[in-house]
C-alpha atoms as a PDB file:
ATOM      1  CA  UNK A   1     -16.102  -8.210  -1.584  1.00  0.00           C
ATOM      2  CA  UNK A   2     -13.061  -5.950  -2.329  1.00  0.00           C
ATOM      3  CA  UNK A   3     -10.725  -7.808  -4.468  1.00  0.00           C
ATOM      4  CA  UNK A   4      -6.532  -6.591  -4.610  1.00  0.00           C
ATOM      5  CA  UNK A   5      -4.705  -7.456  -7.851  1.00  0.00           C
ATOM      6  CA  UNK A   6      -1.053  -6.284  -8.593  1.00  0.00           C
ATOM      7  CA  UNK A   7       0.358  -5.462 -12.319  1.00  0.00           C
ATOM      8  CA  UNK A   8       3.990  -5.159 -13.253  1.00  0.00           C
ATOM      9  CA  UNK A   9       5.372  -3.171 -16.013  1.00  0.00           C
ATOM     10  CA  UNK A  10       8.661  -2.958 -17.687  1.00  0.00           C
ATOM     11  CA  UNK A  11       9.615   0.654 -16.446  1.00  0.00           C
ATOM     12  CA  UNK A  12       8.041   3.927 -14.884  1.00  0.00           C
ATOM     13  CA  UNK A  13       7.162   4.939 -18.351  1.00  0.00           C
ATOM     14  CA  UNK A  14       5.318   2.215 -18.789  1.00  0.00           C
ATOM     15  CA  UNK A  15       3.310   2.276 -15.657  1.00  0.00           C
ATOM     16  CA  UNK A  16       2.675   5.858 -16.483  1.00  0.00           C
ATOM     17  CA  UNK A  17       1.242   4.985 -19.692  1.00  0.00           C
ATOM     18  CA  UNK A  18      -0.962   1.942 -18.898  1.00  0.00           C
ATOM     19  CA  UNK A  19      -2.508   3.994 -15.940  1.00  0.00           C
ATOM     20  CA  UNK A  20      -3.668   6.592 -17.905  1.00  0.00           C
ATOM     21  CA  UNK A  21      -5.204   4.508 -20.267  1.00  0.00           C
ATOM     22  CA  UNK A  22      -6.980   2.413 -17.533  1.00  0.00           C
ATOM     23  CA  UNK A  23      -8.408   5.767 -16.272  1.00  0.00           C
ATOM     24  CA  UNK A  24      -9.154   7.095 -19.727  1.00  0.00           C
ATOM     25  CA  UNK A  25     -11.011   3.193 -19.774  1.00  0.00           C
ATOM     26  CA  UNK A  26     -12.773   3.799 -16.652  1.00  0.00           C
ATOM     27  CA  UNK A  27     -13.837   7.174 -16.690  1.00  0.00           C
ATOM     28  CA  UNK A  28     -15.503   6.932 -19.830  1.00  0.00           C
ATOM     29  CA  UNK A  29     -16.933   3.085 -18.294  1.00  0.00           C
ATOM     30  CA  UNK A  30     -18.489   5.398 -15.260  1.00  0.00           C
ATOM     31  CA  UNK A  31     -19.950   7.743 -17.672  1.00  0.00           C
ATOM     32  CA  UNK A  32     -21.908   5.711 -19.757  1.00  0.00           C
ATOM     33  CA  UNK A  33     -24.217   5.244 -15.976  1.00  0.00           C
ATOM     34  CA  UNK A  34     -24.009   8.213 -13.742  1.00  0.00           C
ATOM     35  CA  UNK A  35     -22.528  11.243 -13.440  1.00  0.00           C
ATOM     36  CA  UNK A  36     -21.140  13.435 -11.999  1.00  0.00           C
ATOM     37  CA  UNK A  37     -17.066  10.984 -11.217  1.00  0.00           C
ATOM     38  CA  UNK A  38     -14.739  11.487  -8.431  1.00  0.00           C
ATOM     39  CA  UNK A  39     -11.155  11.069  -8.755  1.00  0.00           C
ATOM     40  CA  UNK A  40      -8.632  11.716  -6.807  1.00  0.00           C
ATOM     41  CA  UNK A  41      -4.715  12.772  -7.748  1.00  0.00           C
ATOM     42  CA  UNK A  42      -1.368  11.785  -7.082  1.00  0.00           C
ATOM     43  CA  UNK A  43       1.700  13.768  -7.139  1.00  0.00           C
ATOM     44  CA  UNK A  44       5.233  12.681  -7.875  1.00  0.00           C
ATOM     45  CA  UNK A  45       7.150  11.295 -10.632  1.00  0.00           C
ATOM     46  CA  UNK A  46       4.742   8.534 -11.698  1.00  0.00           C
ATOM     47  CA  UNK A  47       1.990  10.328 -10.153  1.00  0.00           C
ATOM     48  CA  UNK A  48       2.901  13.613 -12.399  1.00  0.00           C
ATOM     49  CA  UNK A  49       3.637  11.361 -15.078  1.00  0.00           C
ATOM     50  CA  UNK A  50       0.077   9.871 -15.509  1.00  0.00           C
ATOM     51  CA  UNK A  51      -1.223  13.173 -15.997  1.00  0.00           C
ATOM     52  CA  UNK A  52       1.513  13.904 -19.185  1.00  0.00           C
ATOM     53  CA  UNK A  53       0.432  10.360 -19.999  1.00  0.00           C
ATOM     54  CA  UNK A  54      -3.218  11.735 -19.909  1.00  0.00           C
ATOM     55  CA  UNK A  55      -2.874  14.866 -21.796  1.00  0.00           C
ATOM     56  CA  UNK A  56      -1.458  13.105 -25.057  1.00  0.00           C
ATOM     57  CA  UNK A  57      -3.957   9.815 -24.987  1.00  0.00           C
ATOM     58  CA  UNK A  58      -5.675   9.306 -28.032  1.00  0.00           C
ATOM     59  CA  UNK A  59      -9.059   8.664 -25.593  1.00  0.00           C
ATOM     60  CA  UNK A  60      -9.096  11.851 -23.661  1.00  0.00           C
ATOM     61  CA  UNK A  61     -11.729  13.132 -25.534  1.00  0.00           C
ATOM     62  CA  UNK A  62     -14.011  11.194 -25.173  1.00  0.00           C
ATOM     63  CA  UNK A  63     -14.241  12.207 -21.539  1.00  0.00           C
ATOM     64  CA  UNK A  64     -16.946  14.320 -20.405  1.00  0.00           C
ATOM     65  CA  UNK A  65     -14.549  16.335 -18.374  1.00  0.00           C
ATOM     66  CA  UNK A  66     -17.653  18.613 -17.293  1.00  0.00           C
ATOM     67  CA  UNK A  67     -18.899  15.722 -15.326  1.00  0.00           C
ATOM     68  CA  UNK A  68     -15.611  15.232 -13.520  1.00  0.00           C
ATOM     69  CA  UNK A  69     -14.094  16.529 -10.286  1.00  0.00           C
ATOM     70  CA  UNK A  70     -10.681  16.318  -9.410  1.00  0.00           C
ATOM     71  CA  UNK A  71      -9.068  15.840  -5.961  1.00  0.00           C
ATOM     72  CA  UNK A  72      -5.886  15.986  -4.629  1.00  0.00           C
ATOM     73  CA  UNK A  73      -4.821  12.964  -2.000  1.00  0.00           C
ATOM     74  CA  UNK A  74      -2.442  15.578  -0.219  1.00  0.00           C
ATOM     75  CA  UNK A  75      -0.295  18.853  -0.679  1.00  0.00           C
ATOM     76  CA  UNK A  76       2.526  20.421   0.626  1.00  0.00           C
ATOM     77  CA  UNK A  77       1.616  23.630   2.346  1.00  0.00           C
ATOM     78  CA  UNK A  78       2.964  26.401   0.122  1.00  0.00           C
ATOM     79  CA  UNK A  79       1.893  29.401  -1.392  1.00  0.00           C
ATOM     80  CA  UNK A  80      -0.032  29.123  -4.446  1.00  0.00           C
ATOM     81  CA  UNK A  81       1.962  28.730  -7.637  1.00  0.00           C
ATOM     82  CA  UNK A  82       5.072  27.306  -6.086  1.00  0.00           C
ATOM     83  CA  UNK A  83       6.563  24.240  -8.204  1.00  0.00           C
ATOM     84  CA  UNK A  84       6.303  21.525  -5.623  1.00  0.00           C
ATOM     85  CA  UNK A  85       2.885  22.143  -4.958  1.00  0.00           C
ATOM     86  CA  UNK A  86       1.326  19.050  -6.556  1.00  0.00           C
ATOM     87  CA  UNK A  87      -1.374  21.331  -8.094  1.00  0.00           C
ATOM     88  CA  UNK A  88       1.133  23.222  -9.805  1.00  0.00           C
ATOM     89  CA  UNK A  89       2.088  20.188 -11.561  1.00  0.00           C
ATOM     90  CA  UNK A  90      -0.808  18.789 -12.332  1.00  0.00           C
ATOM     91  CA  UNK A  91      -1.779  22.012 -14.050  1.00  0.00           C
ATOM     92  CA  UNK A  92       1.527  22.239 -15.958  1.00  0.00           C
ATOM     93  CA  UNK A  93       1.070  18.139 -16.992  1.00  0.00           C
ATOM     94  CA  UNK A  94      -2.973  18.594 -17.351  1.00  0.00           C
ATOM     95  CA  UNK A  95      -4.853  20.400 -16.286  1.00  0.00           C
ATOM     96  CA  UNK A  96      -4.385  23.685 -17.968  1.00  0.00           C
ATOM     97  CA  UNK A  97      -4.481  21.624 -21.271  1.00  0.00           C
ATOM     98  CA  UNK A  98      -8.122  20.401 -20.423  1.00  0.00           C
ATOM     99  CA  UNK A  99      -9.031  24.387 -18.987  1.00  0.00           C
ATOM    100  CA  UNK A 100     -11.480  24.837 -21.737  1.00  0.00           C
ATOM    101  CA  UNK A 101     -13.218  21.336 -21.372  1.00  0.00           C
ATOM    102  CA  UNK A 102     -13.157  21.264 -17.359  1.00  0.00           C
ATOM    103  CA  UNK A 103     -14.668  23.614 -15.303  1.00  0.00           C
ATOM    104  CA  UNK A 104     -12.747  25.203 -12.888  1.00  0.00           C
ATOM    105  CA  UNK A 105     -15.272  24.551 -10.067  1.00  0.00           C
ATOM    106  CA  UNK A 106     -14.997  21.038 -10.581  1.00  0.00           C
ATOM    107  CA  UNK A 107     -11.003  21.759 -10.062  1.00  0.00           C
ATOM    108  CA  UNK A 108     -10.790  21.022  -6.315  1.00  0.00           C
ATOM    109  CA  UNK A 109      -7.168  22.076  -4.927  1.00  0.00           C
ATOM    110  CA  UNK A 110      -6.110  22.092  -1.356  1.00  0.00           C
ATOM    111  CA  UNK A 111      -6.277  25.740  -0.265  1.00  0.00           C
ATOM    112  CA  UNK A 112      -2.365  27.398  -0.267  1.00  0.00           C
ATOM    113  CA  UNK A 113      -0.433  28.688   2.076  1.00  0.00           C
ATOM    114  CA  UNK A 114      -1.670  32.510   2.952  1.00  0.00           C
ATOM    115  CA  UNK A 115      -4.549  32.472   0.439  1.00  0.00           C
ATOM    116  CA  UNK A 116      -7.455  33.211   1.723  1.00  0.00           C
ATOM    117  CA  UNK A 117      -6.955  33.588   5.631  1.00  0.00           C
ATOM    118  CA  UNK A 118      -4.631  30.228   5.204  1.00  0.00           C
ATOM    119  CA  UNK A 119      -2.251  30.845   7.751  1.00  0.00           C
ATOM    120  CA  UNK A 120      -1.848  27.373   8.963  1.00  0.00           C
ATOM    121  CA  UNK A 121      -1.603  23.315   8.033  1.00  0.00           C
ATOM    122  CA  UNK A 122      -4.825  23.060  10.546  1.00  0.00           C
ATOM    123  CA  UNK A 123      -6.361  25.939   8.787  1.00  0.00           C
ATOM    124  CA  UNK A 124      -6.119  24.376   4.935  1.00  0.00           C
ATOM    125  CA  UNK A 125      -6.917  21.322   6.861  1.00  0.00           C
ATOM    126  CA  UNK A 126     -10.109  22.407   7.542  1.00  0.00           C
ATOM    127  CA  UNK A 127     -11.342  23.976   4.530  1.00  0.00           C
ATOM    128  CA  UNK A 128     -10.572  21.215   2.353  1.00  0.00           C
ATOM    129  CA  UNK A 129     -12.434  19.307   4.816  1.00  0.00           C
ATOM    130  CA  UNK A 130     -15.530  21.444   4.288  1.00  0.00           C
ATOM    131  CA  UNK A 131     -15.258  21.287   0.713  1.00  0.00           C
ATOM    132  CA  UNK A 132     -15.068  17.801   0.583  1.00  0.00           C
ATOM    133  CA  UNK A 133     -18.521  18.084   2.847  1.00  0.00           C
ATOM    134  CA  UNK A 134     -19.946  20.070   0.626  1.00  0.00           C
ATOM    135  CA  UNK A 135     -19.925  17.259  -2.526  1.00  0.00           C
ATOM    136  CA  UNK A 136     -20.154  14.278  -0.078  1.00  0.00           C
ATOM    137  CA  UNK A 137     -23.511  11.837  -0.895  1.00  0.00           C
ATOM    138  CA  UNK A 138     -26.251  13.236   1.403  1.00  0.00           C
ATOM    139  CA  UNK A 139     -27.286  10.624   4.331  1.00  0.00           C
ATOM    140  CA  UNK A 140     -24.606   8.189   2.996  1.00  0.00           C
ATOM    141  CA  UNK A 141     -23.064   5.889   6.015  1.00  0.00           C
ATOM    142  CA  UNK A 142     -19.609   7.260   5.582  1.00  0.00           C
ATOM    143  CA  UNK A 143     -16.854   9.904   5.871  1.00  0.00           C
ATOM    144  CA  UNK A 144     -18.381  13.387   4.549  1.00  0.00           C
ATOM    145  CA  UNK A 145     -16.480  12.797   1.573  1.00  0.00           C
ATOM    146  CA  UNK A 146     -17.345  12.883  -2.149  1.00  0.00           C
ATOM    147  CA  UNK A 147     -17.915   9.107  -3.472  1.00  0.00           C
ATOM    148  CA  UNK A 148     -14.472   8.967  -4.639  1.00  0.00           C
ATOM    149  CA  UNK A 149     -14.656   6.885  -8.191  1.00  0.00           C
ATOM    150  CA  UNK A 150     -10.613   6.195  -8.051  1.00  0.00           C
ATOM    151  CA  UNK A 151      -8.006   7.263  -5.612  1.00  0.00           C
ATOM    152  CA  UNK A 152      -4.553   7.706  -7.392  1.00  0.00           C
ATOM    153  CA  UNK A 153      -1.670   7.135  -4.542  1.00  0.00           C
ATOM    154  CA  UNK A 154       1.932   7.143  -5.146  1.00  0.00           C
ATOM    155  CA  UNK A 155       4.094   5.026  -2.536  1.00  0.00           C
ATOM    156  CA  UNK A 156       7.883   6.430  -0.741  1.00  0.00           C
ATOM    157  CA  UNK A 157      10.630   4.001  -0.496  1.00  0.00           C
ATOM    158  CA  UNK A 158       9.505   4.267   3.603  1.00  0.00           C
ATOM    159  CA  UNK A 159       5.589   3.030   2.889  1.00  0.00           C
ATOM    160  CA  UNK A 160       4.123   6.437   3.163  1.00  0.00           C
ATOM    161  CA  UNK A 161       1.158   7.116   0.998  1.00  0.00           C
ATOM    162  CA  UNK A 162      -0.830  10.655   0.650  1.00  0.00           C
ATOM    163  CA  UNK A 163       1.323  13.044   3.484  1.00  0.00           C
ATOM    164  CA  UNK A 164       0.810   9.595   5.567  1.00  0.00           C
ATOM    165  CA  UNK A 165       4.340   8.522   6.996  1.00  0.00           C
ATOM    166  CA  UNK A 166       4.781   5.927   9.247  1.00  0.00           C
ATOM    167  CA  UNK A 167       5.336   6.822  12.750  1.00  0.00           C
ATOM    168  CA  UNK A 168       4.266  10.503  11.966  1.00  0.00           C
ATOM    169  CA  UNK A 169       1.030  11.812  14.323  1.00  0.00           C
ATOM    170  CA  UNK A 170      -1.364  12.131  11.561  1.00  0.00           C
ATOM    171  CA  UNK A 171      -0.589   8.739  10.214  1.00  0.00           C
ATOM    172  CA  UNK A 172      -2.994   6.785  11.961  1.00  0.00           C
ATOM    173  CA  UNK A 173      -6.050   9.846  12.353  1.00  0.00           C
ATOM    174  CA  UNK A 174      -9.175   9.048  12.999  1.00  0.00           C
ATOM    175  CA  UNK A 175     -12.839  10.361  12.694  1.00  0.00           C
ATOM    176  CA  UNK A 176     -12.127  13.208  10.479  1.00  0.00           C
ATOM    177  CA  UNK A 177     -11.256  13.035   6.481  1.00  0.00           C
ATOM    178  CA  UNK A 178      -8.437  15.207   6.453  1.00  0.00           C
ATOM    179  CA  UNK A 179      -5.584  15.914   8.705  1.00  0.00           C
ATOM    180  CA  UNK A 180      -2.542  18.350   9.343  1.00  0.00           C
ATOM    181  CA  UNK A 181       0.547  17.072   9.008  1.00  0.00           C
ATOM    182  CA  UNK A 182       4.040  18.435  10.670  1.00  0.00           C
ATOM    183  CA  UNK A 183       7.748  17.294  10.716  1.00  0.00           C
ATOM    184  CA  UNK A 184       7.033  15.418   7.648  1.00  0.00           C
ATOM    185  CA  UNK A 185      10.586  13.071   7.320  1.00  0.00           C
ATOM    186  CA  UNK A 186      11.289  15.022   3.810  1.00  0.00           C
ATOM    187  CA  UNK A 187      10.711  18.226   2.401  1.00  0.00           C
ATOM    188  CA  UNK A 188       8.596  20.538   3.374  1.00  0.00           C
ATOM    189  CA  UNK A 189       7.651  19.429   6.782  1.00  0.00           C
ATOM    190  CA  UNK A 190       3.854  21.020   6.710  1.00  0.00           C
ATOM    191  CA  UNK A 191       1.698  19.202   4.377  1.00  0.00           C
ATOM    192  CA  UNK A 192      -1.922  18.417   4.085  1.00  0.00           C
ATOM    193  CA  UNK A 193      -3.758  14.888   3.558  1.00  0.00           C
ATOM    194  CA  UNK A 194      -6.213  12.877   3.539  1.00  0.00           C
ATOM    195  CA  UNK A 195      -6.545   9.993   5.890  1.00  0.00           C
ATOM    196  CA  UNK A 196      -7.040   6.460   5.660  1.00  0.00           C
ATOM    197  CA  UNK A 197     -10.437   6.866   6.818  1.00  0.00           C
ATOM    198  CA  UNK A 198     -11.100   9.406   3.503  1.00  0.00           C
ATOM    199  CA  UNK A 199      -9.183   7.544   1.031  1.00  0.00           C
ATOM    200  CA  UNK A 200     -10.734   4.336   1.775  1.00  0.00           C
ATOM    201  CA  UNK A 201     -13.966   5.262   1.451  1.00  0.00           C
ATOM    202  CA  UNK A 202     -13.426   5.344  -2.317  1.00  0.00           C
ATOM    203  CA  UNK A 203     -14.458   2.528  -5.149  1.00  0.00           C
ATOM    204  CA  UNK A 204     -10.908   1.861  -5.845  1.00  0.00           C
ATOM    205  CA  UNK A 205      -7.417   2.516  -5.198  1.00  0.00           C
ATOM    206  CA  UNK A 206      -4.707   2.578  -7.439  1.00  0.00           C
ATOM    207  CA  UNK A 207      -1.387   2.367  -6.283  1.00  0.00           C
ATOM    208  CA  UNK A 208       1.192   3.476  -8.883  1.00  0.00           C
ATOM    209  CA  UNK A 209       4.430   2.953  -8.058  1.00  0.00           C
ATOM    210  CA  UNK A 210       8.119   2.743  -9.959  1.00  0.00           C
ATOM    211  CA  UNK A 211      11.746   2.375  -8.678  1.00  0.00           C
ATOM    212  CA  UNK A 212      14.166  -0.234  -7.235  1.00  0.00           C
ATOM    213  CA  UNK A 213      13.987   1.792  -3.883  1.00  0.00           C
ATOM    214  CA  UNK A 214      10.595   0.842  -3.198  1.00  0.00           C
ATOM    215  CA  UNK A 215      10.798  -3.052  -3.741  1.00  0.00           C
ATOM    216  CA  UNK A 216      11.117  -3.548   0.071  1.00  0.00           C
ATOM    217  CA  UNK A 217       8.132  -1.730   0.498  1.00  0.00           C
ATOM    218  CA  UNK A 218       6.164  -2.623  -1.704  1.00  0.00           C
ATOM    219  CA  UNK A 219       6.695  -6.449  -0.632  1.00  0.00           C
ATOM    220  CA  UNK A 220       6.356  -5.675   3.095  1.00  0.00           C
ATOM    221  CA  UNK A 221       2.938  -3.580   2.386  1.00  0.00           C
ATOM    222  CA  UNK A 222       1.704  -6.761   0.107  1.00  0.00           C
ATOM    223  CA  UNK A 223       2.725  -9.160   3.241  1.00  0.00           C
ATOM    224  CA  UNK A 224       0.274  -6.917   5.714  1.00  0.00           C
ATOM    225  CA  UNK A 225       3.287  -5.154   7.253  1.00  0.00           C
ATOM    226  CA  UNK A 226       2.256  -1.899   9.526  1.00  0.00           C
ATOM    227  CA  UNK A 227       2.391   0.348   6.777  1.00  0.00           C
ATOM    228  CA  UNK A 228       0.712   3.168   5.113  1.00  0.00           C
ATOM    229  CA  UNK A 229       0.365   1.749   2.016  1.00  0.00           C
ATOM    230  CA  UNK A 230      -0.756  -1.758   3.599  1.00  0.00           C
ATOM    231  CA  UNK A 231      -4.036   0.062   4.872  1.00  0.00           C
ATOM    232  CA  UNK A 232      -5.173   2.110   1.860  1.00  0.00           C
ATOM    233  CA  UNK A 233      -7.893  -0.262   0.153  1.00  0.00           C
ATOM    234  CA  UNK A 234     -10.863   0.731  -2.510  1.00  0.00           C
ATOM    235  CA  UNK A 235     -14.204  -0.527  -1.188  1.00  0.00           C
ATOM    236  CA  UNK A 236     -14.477  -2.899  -4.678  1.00  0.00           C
ATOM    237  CA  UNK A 237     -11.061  -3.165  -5.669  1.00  0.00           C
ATOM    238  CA  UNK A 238      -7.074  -2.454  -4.982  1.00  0.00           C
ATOM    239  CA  UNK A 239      -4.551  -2.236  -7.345  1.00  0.00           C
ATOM    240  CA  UNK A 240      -0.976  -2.049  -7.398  1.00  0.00           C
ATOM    241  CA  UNK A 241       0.474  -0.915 -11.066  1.00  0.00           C
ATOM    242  CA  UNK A 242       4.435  -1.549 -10.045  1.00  0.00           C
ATOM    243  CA  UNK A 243       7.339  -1.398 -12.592  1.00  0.00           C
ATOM    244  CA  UNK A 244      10.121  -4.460 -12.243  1.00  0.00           C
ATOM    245  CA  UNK A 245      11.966  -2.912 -10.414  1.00  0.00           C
ATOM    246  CA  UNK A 246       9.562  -2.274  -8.115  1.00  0.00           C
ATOM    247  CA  UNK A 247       8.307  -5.601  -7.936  1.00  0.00           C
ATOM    248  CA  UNK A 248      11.612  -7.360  -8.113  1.00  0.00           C
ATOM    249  CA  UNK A 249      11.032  -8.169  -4.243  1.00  0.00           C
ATOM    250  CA  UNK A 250       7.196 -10.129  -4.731  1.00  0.00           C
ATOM    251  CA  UNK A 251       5.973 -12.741  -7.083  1.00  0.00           C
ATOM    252  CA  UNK A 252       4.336 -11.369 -10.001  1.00  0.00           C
ATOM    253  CA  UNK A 253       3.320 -12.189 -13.959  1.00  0.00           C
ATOM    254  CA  UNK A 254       5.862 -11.151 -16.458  1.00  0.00           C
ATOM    255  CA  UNK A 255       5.910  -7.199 -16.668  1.00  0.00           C
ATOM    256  CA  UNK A 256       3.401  -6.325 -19.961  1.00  0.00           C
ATOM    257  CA  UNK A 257       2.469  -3.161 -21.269  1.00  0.00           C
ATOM    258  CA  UNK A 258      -1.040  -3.676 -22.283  1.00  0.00           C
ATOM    259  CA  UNK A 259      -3.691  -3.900 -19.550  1.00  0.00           C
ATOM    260  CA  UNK A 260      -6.326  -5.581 -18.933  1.00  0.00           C
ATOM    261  CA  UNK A 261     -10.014  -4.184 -19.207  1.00  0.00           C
ATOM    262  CA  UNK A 262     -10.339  -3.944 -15.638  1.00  0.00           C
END
């Protein structure tokens, strides 16, 4: 049964922090049993900010980063090497760092705008789609989609996770794992991203999310409102790592830095 817990921390730093060490925790956990892990990256602040948070942990080495792939939850469609691109920043926070531990293959970006015969959302769309197929669990019962290990989502002060807004045409996409998105409410209006469907097919989702603009939110989502981030769940567990001010809207524990094992 899939079980939902939510964490508070004393600021976006913190949240940053603590996340990276729960996936430095977890990665190395998931080792120990089977390999090759899935996980799945967030862009923005926090999002970014796990990453940085990753680089400089004292336990990053003692992940097997050959026997991990990296995904990306959604993009913005621009041409490779722009600074918004989320995989530009993950590189710049991570990834380059780890370039001599992690194989590039295992390095799984969402194609760029004009790379490759990109010329469209639908067309980057579809590739990643196929390259998702192409590491998905032969004969499994689900999305052809890798069996994503964690799912990293950020939240917007509207609910949207992923490129997933509310009342946007791709929000609510169904029976395929990733989806073109247009007229996105902020900028750039083409992006790329997964869909519910995708994103909950992994073991768990963590939702990291920081900033006083995003309490409303974050309560409404908690309370089953028709949000985005009310129907992203992980097939074992949820989790919601807020900072206070964040979670100034919901009942919570006191806001700690050190997490728990799980």
């Amino acid at each position: 049964m899939s079980t939902s817990r939510v964490v508070a921390h004393p600021d976006a730093d913190a949240v940053a922090q603590v996340t990276a060490a729960r996936l430095v925790v977890r990665l190395v956990d998931l080792q120990s049993v089977r390999t090759p892990v899935h996980v799945v990256l967030t862009g923005g602040t926090v999002g970014i900010g796990v990453l940085a948070a990753l680089r400089d942990h004292p336990g990053r080495d003692a992940i097997d980063w050959s026997g991990v792939h990296l995904w990306w939850g959604d993009e913005r469609f621009l041409p490779s090497g722009h600074p918004d691109r989320n995989e530009t920043q993950a590189r710049g926070a991570l990834l380059d760092e780890l370039a001599p531990l992690l194989p590039a293959a295992n390095v799984h970006p969402f194609p760029a705008a004009g790379s490759d015969g990109i010329t469209s959302a639908e067309d980057a769309a579809a590739a990643y789609a196929a390259e998702l197929a192409a590491h998905a669990t032969v004969g499994a019962p689900r999305p052809a989609v890798p069996p994503f290990d964690v799912v990293l989502l950020g939240m917007g002060p509207d609910g949207h996770v992923a490129s997933l807004f509310p009342g946007n045409t791709a929000e609510l996409a169904s029976g395929a794992t990733v989806v073109a998105v247009h007229d996105a409410p902020k900028p750039p209006p083409d992006r790329v991203s997964l869909t519910n469907e995708a994103i909950c097919v992994a073991e768990a989702v963590w939702l990291v999310v920081a900033g006083a603009e995003k309490a409303p939110s974050v309560a409404a989502a908690l309370a089953g409102a028709a949000l985005p981030a009310a129907r992203v769940r992980g097939q074992v567990s949820t989790l919601w790592l807020l900072d206070a001010a964040a979670a100034a809207e919901i009942a919570v524990p006191a806001p700690s830095s050190t997490p728990s094992p799980s």
